[in-house]
C-alpha atoms as a PDB file:
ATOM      1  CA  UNK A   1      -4.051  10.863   1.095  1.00  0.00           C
ATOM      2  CA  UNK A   2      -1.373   8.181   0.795  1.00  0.00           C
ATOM      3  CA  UNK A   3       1.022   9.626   3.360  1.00  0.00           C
ATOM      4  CA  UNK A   4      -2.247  10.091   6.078  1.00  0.00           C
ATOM      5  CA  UNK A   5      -3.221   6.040   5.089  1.00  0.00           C
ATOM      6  CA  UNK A   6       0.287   5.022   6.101  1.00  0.00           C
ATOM      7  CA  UNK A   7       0.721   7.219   8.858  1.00  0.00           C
ATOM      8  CA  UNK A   8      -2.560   6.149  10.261  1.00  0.00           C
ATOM      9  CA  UNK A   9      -2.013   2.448   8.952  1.00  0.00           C
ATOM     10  CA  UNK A  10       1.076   2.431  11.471  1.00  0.00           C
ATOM     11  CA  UNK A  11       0.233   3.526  14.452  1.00  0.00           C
ATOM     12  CA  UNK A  12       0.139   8.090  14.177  1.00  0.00           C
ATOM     13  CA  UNK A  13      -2.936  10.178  13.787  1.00  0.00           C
ATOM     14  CA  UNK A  14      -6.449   8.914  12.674  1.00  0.00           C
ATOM     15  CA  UNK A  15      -6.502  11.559  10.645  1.00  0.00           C
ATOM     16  CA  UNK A  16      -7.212   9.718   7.416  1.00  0.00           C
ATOM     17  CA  UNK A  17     -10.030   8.198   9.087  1.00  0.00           C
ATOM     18  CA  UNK A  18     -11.520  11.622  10.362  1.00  0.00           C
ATOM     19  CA  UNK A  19     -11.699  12.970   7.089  1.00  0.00           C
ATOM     20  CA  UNK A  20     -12.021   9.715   4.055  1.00  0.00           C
ATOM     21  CA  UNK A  21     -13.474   7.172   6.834  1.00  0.00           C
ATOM     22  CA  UNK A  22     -12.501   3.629   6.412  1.00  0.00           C
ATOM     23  CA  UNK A  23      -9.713   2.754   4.237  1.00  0.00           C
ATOM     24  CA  UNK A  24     -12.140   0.258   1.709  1.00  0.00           C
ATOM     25  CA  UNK A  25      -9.332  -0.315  -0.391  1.00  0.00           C
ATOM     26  CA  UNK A  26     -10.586  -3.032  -2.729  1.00  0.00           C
ATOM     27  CA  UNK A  27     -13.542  -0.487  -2.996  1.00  0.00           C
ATOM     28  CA  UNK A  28     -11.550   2.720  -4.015  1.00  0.00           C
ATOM     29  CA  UNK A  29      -9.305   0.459  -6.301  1.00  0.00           C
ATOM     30  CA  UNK A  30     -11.991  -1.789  -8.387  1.00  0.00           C
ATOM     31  CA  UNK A  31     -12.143   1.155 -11.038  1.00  0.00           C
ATOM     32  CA  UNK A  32      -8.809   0.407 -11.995  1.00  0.00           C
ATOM     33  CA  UNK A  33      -7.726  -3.204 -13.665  1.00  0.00           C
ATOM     34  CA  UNK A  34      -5.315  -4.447 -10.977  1.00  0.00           C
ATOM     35  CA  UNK A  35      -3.483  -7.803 -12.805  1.00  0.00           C
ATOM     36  CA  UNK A  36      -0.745  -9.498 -11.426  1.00  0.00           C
ATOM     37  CA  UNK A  37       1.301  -7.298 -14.213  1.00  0.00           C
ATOM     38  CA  UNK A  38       0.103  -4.093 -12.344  1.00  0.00           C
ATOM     39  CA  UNK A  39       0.735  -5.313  -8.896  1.00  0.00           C
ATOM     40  CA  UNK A  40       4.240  -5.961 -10.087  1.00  0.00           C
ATOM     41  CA  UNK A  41       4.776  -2.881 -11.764  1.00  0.00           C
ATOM     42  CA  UNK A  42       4.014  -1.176  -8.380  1.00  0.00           C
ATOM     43  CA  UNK A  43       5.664  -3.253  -5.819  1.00  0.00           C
ATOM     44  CA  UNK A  44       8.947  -2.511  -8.556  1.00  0.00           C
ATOM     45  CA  UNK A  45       8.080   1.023  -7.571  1.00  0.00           C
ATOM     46  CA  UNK A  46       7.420   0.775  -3.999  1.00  0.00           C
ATOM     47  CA  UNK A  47      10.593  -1.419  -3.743  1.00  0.00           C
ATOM     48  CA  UNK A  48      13.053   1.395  -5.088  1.00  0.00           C
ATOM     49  CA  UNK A  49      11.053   3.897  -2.502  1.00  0.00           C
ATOM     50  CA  UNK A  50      11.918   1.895   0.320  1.00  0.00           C
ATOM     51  CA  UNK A  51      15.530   1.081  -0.937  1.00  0.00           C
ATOM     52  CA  UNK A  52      15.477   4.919  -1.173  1.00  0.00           C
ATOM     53  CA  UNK A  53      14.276   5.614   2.615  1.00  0.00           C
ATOM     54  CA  UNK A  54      16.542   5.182   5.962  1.00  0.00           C
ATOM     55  CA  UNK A  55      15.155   2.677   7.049  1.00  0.00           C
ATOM     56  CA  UNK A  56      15.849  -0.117  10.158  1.00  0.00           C
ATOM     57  CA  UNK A  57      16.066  -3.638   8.659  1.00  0.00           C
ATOM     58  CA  UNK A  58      12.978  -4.551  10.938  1.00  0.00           C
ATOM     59  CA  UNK A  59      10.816  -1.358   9.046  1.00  0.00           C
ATOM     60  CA  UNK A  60      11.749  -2.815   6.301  1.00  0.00           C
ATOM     61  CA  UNK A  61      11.047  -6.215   6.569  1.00  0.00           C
ATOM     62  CA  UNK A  62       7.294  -4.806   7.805  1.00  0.00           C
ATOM     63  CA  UNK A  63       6.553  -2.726   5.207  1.00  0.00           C
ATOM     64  CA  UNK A  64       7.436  -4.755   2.380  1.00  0.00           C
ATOM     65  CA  UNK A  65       5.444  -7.438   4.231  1.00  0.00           C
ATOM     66  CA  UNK A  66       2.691  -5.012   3.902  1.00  0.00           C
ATOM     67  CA  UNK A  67       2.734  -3.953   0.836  1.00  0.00           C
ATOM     68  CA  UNK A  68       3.468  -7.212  -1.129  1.00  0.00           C
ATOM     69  CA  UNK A  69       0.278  -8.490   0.925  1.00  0.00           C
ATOM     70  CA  UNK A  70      -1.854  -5.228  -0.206  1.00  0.00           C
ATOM     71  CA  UNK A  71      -0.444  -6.047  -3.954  1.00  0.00           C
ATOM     72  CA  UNK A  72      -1.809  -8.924  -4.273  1.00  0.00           C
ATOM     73  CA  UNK A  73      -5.311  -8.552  -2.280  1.00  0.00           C
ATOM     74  CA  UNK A  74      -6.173  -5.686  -4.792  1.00  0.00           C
ATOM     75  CA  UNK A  75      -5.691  -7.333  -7.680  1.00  0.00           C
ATOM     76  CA  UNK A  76      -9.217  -7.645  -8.921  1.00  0.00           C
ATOM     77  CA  UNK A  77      -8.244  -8.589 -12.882  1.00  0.00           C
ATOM     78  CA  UNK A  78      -7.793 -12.014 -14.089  1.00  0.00           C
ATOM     79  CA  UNK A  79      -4.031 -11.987 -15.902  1.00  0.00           C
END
């Protein structure tokens, strides 16, 4: 599901669309506690995948735009 959000989220096949509908991310993430700890711990993670990836300095400078915006929108738990 994660790899159809992001392929759909920049710019390939509405596939994730066609078959979950609308993203609602704040909605399929308020069952878990998302602190500022948590969006951390992730963007650590999501940091290393990136580093991992061959990747132009301009993706990369997008997507970690992205996702340090989506870390911190989600969060839905008071520290």
């Amino acid at each position: 599901r994660f790899r159809l959000f992001r392929a759909q989220y920049w710019g390939g096949p509405s596939t994730y669309g066609e078959e979950r509908g609308h993203p609602r991310l704040r909605m399929r993430h308020a069952p878990f506690a998302v602190n500022s700890d948590a969006a951390t711990r992730w963007l650590h993670h999501f940091r290393a995948g990136l580093d991992a990836a061959d990747l132009t300095p301009e993706q990369d400078e997008q997507f970690w735009a992205y996702v340090t915006h989506a870390a911190q929108f989600l969060r839905n738990t008071p520290d």
